[in-house]
PDBML (XML) file of the C-alpha atoms, coordinates in Angstrom:
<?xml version="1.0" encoding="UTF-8" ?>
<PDBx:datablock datablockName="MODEL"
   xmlns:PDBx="http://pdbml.pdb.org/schema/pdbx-v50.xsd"
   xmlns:xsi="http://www.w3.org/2001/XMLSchema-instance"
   xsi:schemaLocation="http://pdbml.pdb.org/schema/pdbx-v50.xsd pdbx-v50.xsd">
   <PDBx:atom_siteCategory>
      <PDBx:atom_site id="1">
         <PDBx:B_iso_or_equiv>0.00</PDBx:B_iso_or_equiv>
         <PDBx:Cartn_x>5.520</PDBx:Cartn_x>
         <PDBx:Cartn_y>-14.806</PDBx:Cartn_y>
         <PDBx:Cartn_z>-25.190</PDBx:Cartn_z>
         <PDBx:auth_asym_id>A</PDBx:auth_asym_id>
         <PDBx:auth_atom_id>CA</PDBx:auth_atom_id>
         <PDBx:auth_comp_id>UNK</PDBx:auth_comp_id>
         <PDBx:auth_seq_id>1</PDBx:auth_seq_id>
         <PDBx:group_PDB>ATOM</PDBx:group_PDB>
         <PDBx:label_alt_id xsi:nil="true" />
         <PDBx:label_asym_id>A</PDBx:label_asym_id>
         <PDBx:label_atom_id>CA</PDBx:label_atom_id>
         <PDBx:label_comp_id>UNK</PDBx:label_comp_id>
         <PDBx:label_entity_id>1</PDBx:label_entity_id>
         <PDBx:label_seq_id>1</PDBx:label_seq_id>
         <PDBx:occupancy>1.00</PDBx:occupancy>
         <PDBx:pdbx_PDB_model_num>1</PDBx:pdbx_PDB_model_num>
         <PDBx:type_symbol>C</PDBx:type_symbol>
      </PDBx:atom_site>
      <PDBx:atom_site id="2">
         <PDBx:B_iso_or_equiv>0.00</PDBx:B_iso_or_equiv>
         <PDBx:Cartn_x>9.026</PDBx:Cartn_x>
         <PDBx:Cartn_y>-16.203</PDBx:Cartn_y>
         <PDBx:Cartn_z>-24.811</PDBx:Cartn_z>
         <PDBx:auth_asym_id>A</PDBx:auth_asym_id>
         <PDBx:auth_atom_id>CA</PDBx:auth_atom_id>
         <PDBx:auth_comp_id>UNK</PDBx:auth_comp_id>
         <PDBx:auth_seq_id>2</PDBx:auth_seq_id>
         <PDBx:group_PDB>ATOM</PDBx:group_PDB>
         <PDBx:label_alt_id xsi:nil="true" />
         <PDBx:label_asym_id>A</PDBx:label_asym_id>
         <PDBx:label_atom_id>CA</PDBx:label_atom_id>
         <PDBx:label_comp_id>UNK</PDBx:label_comp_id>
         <PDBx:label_entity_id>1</PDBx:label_entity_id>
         <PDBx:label_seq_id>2</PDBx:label_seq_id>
         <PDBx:occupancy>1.00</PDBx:occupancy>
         <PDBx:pdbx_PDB_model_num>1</PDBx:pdbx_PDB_model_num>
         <PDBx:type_symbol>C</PDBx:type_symbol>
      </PDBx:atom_site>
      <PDBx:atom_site id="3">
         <PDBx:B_iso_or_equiv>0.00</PDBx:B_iso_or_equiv>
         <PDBx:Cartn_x>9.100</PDBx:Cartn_x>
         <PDBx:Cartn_y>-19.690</PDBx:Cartn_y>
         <PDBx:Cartn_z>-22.964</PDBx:Cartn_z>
         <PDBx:auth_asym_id>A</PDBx:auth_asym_id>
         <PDBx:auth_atom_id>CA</PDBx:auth_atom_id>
         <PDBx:auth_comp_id>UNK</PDBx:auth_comp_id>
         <PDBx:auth_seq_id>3</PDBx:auth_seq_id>
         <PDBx:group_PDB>ATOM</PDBx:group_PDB>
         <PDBx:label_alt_id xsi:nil="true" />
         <PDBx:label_asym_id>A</PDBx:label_asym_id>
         <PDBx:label_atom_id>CA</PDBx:label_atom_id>
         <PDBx:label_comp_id>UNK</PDBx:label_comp_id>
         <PDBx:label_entity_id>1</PDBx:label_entity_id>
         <PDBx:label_seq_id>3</PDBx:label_seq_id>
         <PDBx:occupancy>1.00</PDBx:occupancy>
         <PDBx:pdbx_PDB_model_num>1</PDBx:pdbx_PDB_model_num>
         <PDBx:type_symbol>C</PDBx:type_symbol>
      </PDBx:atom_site>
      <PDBx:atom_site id="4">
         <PDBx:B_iso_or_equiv>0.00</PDBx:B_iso_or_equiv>
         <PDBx:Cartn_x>11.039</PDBx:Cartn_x>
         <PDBx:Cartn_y>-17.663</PDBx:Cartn_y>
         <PDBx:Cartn_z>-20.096</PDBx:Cartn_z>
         <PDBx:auth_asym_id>A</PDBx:auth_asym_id>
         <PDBx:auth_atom_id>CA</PDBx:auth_atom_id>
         <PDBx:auth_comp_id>UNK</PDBx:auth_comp_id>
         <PDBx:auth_seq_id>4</PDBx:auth_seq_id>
         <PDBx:group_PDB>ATOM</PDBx:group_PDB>
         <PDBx:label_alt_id xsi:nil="true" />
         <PDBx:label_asym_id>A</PDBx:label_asym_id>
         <PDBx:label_atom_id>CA</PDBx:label_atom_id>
         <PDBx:label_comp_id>UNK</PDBx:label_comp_id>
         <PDBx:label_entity_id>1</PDBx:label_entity_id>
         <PDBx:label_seq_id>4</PDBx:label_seq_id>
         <PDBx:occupancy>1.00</PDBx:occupancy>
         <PDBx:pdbx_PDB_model_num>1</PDBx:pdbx_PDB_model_num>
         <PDBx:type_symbol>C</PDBx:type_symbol>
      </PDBx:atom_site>
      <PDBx:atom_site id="5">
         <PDBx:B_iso_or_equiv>0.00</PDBx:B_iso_or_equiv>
         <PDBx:Cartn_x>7.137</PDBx:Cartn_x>
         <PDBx:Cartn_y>-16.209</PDBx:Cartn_y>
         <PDBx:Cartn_z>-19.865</PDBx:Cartn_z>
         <PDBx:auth_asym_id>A</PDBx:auth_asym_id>
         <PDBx:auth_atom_id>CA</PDBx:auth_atom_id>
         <PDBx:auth_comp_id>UNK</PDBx:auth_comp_id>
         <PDBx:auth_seq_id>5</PDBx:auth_seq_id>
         <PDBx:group_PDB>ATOM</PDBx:group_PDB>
         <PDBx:label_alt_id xsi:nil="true" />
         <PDBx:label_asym_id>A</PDBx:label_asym_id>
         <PDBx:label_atom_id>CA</PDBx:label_atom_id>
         <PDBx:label_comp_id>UNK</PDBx:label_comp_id>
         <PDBx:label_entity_id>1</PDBx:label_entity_id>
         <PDBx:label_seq_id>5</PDBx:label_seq_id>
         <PDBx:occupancy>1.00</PDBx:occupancy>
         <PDBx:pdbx_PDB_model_num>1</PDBx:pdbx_PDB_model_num>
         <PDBx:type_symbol>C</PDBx:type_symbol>
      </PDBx:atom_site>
      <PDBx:atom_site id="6">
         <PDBx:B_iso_or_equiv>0.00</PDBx:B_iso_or_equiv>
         <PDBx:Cartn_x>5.522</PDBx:Cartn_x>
         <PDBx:Cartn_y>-19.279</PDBx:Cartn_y>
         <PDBx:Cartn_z>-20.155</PDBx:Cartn_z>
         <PDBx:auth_asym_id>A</PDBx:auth_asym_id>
         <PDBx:auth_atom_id>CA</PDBx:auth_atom_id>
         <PDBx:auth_comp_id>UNK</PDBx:auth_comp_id>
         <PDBx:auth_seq_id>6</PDBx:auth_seq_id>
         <PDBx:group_PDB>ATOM</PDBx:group_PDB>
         <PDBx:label_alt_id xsi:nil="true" />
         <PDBx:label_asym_id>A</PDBx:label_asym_id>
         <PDBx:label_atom_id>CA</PDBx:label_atom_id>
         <PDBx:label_comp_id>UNK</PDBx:label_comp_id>
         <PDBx:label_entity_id>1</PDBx:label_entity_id>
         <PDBx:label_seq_id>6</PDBx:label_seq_id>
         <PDBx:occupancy>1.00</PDBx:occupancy>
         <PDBx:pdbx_PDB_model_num>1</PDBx:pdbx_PDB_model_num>
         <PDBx:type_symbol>C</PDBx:type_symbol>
      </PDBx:atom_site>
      <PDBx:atom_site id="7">
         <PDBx:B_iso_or_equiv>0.00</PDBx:B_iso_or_equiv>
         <PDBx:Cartn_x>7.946</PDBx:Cartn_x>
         <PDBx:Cartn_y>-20.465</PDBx:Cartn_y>
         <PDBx:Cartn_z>-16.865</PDBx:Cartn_z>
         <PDBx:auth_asym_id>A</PDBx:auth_asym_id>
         <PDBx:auth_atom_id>CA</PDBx:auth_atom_id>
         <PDBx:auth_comp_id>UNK</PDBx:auth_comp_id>
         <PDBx:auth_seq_id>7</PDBx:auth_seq_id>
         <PDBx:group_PDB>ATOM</PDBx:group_PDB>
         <PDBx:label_alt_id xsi:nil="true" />
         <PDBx:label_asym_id>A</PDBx:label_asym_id>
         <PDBx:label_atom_id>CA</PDBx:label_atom_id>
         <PDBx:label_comp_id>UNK</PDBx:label_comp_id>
         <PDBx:label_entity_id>1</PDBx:label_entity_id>
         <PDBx:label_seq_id>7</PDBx:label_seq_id>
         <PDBx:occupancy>1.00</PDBx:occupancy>
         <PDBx:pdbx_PDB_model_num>1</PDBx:pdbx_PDB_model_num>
         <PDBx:type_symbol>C</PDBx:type_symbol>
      </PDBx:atom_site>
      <PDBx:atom_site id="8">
         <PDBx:B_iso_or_equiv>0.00</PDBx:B_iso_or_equiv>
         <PDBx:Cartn_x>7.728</PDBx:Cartn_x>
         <PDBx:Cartn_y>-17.155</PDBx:Cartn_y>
         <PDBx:Cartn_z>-14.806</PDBx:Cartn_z>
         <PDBx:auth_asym_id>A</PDBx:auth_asym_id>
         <PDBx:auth_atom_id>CA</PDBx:auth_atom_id>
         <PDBx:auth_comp_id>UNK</PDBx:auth_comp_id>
         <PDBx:auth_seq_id>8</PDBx:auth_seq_id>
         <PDBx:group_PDB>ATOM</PDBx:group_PDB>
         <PDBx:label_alt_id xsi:nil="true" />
         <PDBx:label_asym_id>A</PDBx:label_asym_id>
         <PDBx:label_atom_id>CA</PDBx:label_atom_id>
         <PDBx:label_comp_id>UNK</PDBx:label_comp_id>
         <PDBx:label_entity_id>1</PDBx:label_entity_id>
         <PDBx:label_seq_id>8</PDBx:label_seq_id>
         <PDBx:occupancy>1.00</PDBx:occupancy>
         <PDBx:pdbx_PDB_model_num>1</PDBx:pdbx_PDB_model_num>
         <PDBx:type_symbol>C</PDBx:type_symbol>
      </PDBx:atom_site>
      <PDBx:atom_site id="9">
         <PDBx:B_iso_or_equiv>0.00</PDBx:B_iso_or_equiv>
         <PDBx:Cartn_x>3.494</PDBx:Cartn_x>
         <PDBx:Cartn_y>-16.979</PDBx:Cartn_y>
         <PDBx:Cartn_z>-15.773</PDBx:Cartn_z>
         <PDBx:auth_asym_id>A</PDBx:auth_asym_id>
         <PDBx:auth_atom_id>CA</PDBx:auth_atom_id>
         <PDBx:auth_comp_id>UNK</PDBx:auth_comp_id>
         <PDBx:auth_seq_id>9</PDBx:auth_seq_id>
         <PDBx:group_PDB>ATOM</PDBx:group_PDB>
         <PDBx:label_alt_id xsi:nil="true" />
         <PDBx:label_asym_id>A</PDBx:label_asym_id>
         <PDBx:label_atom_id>CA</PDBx:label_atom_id>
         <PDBx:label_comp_id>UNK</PDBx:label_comp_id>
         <PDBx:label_entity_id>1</PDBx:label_entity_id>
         <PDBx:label_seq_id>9</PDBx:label_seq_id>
         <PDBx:occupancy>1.00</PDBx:occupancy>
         <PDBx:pdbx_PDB_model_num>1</PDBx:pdbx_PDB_model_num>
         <PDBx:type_symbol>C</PDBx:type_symbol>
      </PDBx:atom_site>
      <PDBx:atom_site id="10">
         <PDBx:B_iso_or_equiv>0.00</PDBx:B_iso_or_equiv>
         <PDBx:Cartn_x>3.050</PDBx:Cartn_x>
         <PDBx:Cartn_y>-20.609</PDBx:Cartn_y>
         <PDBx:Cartn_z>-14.767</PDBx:Cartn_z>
         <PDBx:auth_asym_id>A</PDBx:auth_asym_id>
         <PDBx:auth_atom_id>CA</PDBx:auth_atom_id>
         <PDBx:auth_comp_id>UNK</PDBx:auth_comp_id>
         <PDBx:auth_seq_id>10</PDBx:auth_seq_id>
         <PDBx:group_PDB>ATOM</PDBx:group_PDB>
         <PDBx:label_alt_id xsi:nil="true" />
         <PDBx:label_asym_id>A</PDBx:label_asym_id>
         <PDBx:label_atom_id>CA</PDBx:label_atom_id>
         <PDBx:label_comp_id>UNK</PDBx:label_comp_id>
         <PDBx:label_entity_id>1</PDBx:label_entity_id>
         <PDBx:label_seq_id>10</PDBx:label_seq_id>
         <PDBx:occupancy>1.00</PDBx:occupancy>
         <PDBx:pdbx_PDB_model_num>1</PDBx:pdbx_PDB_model_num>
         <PDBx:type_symbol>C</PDBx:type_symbol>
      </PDBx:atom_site>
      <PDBx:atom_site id="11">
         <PDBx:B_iso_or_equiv>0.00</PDBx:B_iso_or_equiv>
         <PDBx:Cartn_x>5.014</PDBx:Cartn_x>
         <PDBx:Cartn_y>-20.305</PDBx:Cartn_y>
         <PDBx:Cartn_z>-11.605</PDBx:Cartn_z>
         <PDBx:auth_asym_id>A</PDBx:auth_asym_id>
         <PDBx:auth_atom_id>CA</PDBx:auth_atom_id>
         <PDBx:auth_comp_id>UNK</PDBx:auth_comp_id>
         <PDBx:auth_seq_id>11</PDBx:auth_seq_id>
         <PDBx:group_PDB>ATOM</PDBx:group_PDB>
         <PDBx:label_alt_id xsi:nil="true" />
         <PDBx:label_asym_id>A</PDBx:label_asym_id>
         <PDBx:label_atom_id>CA</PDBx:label_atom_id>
         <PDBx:label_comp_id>UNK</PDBx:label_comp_id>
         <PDBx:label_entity_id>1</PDBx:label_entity_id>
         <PDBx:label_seq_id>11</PDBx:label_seq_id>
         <PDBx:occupancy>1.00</PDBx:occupancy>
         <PDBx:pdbx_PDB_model_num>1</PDBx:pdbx_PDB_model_num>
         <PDBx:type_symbol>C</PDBx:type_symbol>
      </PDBx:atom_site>
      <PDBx:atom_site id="12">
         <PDBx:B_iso_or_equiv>0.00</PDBx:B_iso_or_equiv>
         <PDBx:Cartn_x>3.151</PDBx:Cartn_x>
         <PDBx:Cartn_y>-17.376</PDBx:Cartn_y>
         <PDBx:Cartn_z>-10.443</PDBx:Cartn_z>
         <PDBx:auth_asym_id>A</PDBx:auth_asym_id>
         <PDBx:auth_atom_id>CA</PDBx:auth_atom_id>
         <PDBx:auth_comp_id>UNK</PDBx:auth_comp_id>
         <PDBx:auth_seq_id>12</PDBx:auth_seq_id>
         <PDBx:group_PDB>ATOM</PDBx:group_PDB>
         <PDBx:label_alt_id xsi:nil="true" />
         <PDBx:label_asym_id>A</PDBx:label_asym_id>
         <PDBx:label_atom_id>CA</PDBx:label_atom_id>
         <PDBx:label_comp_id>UNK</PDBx:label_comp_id>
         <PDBx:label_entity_id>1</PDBx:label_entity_id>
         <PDBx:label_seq_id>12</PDBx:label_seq_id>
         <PDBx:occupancy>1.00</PDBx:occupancy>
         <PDBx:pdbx_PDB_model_num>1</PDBx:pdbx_PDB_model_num>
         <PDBx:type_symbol>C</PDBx:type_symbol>
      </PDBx:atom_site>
      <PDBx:atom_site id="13">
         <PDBx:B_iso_or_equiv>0.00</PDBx:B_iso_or_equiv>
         <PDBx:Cartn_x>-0.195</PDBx:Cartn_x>
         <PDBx:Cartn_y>-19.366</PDBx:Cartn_y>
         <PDBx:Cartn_z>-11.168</PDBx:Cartn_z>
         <PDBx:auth_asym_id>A</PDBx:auth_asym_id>
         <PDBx:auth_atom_id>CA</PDBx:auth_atom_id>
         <PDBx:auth_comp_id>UNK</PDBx:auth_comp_id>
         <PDBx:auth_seq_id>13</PDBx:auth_seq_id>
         <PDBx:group_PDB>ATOM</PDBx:group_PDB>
         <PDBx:label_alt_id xsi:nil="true" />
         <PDBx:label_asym_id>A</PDBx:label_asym_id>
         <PDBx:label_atom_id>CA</PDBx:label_atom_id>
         <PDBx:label_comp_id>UNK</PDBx:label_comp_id>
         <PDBx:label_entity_id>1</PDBx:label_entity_id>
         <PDBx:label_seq_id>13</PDBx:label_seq_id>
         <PDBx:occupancy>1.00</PDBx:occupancy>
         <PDBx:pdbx_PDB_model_num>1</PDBx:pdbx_PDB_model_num>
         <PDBx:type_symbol>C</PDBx:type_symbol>
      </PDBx:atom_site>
      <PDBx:atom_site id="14">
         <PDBx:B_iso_or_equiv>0.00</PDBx:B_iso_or_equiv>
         <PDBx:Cartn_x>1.297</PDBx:Cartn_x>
         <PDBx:Cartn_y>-22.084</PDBx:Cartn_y>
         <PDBx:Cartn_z>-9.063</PDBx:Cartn_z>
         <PDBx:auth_asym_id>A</PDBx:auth_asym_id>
         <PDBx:auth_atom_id>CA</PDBx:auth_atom_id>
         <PDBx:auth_comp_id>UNK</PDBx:auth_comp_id>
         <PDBx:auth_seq_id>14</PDBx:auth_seq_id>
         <PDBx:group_PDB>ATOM</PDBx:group_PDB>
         <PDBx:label_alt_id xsi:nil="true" />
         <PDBx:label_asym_id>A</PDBx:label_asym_id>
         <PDBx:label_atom_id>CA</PDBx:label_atom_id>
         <PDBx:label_comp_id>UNK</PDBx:label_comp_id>
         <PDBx:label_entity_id>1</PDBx:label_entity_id>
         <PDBx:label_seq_id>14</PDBx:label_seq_id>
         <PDBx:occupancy>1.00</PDBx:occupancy>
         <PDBx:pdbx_PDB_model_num>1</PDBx:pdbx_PDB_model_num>
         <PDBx:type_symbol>C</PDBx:type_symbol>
      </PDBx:atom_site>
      <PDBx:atom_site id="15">
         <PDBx:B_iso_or_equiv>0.00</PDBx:B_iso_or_equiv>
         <PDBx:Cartn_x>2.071</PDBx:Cartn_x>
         <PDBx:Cartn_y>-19.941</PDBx:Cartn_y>
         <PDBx:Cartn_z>-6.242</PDBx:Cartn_z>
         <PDBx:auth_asym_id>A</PDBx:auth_asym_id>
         <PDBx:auth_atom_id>CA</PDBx:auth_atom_id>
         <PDBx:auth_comp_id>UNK</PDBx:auth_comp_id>
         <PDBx:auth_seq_id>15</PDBx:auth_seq_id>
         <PDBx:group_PDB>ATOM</PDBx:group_PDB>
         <PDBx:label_alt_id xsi:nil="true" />
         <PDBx:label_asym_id>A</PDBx:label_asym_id>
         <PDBx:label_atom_id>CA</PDBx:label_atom_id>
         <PDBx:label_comp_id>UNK</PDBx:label_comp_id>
         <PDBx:label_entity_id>1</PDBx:label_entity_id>
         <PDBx:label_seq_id>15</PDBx:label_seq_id>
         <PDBx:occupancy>1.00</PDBx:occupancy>
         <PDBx:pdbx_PDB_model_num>1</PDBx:pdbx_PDB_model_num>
         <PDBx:type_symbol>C</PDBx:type_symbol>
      </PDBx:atom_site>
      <PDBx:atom_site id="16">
         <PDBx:B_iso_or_equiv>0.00</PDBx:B_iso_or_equiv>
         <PDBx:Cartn_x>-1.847</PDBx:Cartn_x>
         <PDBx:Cartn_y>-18.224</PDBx:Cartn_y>
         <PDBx:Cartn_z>-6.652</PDBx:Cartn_z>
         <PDBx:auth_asym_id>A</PDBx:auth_asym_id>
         <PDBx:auth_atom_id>CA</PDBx:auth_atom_id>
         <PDBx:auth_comp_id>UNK</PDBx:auth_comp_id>
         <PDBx:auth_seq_id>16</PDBx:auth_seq_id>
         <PDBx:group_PDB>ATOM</PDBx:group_PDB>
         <PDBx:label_alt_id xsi:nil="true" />
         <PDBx:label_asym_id>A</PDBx:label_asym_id>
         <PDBx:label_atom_id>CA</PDBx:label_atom_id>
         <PDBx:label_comp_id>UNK</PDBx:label_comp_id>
         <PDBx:label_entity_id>1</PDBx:label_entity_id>
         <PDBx:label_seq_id>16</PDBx:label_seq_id>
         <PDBx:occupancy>1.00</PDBx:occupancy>
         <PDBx:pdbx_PDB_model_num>1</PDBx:pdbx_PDB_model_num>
         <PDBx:type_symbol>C</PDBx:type_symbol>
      </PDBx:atom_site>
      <PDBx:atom_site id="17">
         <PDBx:B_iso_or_equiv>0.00</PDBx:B_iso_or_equiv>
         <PDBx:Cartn_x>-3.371</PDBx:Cartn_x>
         <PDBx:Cartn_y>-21.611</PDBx:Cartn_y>
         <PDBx:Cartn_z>-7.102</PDBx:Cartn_z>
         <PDBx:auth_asym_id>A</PDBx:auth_asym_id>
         <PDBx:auth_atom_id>CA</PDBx:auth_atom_id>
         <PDBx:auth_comp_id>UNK</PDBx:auth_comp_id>
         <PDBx:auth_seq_id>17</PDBx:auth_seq_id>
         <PDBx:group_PDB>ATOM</PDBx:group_PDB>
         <PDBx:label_alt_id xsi:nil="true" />
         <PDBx:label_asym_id>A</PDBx:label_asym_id>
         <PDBx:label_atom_id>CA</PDBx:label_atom_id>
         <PDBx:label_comp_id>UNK</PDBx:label_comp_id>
         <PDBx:label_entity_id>1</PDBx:label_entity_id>
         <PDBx:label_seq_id>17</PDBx:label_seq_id>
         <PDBx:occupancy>1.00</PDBx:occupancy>
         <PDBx:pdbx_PDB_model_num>1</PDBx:pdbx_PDB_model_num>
         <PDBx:type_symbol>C</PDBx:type_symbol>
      </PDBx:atom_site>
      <PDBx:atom_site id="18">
         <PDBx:B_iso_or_equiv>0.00</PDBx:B_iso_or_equiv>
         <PDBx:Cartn_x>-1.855</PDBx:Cartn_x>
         <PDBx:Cartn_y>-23.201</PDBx:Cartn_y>
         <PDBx:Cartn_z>-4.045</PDBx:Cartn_z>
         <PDBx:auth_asym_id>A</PDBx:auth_asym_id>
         <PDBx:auth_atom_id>CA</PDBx:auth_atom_id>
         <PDBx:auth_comp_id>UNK</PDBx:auth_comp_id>
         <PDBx:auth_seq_id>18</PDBx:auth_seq_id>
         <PDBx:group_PDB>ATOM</PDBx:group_PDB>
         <PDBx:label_alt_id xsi:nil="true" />
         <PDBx:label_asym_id>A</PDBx:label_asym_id>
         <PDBx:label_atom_id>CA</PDBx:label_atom_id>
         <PDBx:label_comp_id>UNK</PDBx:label_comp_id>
         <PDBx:label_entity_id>1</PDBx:label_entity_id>
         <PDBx:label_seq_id>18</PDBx:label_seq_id>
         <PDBx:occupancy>1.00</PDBx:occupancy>
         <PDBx:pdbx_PDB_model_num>1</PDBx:pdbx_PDB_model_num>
         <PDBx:type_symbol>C</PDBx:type_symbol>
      </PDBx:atom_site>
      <PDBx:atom_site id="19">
         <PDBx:B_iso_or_equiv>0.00</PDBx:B_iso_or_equiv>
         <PDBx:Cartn_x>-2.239</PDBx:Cartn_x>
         <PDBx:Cartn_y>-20.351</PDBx:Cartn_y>
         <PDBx:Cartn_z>-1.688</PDBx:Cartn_z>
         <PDBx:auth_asym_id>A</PDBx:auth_asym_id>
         <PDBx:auth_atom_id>CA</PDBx:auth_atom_id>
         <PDBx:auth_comp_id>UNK</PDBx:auth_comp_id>
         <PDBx:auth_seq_id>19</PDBx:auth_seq_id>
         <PDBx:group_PDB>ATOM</PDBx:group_PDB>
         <PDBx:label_alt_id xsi:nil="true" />
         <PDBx:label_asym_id>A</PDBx:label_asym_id>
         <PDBx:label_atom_id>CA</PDBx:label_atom_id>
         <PDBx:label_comp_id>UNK</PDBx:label_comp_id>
         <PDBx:label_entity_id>1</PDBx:label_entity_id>
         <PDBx:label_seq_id>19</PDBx:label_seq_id>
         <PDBx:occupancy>1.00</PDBx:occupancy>
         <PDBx:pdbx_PDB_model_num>1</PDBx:pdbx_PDB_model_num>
         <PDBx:type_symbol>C</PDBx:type_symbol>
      </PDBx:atom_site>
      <PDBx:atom_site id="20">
         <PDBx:B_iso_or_equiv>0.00</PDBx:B_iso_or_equiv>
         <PDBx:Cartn_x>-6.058</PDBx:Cartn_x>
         <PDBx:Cartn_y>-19.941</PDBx:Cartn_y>
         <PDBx:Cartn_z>-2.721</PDBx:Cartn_z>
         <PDBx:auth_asym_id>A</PDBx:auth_asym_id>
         <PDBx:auth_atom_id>CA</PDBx:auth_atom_id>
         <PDBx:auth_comp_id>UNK</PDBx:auth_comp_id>
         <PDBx:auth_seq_id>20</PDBx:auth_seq_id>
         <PDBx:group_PDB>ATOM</PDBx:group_PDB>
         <PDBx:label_alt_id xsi:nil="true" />
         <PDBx:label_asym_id>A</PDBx:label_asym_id>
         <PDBx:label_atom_id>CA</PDBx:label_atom_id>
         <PDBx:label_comp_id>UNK</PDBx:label_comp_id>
         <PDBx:label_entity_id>1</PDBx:label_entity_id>
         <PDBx:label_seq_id>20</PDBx:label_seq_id>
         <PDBx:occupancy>1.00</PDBx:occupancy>
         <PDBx:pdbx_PDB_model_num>1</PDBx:pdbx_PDB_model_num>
         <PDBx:type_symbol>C</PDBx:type_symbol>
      </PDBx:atom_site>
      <PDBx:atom_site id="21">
         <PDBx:B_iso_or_equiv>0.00</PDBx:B_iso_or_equiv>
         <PDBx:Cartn_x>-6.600</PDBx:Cartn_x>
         <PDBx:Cartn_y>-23.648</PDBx:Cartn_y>
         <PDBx:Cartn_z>-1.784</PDBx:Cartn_z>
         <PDBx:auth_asym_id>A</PDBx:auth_asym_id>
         <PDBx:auth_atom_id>CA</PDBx:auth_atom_id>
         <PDBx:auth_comp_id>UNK</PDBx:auth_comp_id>
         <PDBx:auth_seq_id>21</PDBx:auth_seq_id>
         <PDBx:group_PDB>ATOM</PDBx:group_PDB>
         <PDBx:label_alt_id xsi:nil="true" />
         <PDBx:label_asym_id>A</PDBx:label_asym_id>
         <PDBx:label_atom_id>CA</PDBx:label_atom_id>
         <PDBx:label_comp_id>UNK</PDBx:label_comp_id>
         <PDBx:label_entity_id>1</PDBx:label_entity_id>
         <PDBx:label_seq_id>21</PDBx:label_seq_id>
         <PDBx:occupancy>1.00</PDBx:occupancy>
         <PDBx:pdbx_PDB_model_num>1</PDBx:pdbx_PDB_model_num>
         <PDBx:type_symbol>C</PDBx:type_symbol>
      </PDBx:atom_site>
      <PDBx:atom_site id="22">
         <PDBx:B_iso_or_equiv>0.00</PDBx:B_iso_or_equiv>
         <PDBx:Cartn_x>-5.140</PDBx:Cartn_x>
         <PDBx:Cartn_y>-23.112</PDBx:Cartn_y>
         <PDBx:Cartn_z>1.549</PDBx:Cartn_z>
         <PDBx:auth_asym_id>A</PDBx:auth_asym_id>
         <PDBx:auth_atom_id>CA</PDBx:auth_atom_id>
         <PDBx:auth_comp_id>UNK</PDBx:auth_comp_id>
         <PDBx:auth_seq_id>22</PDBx:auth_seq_id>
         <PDBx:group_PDB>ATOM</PDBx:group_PDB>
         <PDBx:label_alt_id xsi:nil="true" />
         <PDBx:label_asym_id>A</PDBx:label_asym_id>
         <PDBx:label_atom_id>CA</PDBx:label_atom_id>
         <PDBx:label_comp_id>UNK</PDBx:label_comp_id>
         <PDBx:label_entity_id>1</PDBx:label_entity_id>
         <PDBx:label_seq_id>22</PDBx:label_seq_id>
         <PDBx:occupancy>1.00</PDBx:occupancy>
         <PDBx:pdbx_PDB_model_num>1</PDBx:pdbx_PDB_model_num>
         <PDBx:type_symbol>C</PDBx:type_symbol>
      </PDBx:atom_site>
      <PDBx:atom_site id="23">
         <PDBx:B_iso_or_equiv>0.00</PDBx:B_iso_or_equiv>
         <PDBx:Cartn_x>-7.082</PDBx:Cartn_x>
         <PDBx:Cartn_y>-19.870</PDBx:Cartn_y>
         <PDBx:Cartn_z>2.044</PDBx:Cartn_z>
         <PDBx:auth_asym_id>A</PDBx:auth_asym_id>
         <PDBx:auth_atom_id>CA</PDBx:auth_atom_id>
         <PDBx:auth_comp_id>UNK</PDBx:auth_comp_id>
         <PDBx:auth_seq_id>23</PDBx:auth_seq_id>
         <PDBx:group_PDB>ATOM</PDBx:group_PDB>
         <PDBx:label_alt_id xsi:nil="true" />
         <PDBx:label_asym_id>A</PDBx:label_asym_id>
         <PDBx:label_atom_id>CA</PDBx:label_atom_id>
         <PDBx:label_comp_id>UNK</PDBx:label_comp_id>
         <PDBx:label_entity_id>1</PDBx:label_entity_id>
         <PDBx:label_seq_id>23</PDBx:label_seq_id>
         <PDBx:occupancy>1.00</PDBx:occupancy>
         <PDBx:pdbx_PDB_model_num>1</PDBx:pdbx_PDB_model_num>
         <PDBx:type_symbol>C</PDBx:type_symbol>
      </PDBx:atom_site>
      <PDBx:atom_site id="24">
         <PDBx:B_iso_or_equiv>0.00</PDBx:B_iso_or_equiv>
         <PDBx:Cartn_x>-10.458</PDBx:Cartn_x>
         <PDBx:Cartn_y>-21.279</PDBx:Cartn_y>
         <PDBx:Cartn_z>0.916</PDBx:Cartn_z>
         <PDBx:auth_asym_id>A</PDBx:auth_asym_id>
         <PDBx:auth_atom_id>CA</PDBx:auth_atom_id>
         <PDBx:auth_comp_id>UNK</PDBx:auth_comp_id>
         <PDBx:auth_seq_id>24</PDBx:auth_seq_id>
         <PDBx:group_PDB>ATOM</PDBx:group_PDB>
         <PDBx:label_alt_id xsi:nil="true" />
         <PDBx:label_asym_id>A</PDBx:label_asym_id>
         <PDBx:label_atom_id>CA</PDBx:label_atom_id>
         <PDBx:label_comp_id>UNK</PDBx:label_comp_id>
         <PDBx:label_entity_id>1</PDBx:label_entity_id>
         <PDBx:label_seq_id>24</PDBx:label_seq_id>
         <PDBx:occupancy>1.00</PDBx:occupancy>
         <PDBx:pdbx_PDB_model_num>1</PDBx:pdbx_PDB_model_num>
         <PDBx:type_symbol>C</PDBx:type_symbol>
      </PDBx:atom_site>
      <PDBx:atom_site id="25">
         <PDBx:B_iso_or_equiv>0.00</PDBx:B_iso_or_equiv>
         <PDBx:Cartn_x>-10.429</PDBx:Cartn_x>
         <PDBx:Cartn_y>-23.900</PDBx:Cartn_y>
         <PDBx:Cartn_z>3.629</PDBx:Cartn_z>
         <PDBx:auth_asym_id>A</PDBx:auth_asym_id>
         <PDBx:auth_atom_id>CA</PDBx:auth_atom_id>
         <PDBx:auth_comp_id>UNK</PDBx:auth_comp_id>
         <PDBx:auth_seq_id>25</PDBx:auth_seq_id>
         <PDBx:group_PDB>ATOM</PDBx:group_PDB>
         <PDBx:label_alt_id xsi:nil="true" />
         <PDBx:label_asym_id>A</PDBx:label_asym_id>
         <PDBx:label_atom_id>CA</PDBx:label_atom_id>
         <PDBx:label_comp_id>UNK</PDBx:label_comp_id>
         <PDBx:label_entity_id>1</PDBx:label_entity_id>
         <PDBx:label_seq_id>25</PDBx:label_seq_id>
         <PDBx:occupancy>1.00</PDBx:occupancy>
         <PDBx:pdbx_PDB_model_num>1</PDBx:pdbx_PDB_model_num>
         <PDBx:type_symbol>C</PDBx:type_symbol>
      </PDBx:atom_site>
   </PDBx:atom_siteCategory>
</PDBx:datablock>
């Protein structure tokens, strides 16, 4: 797990995160 991973993996989480809290509402 190569800290180009740990970027990409974290951004997509962002992405998830955020877009779940707009959905949930």
């Amino acid at each position: 797990f190569t800290e180009t991973d740990a970027q990409q993996t974290g951004a997509a989480w962002a992405i998830l995160i955020s877009e779940a809290d707009k959905l949930r509402i």
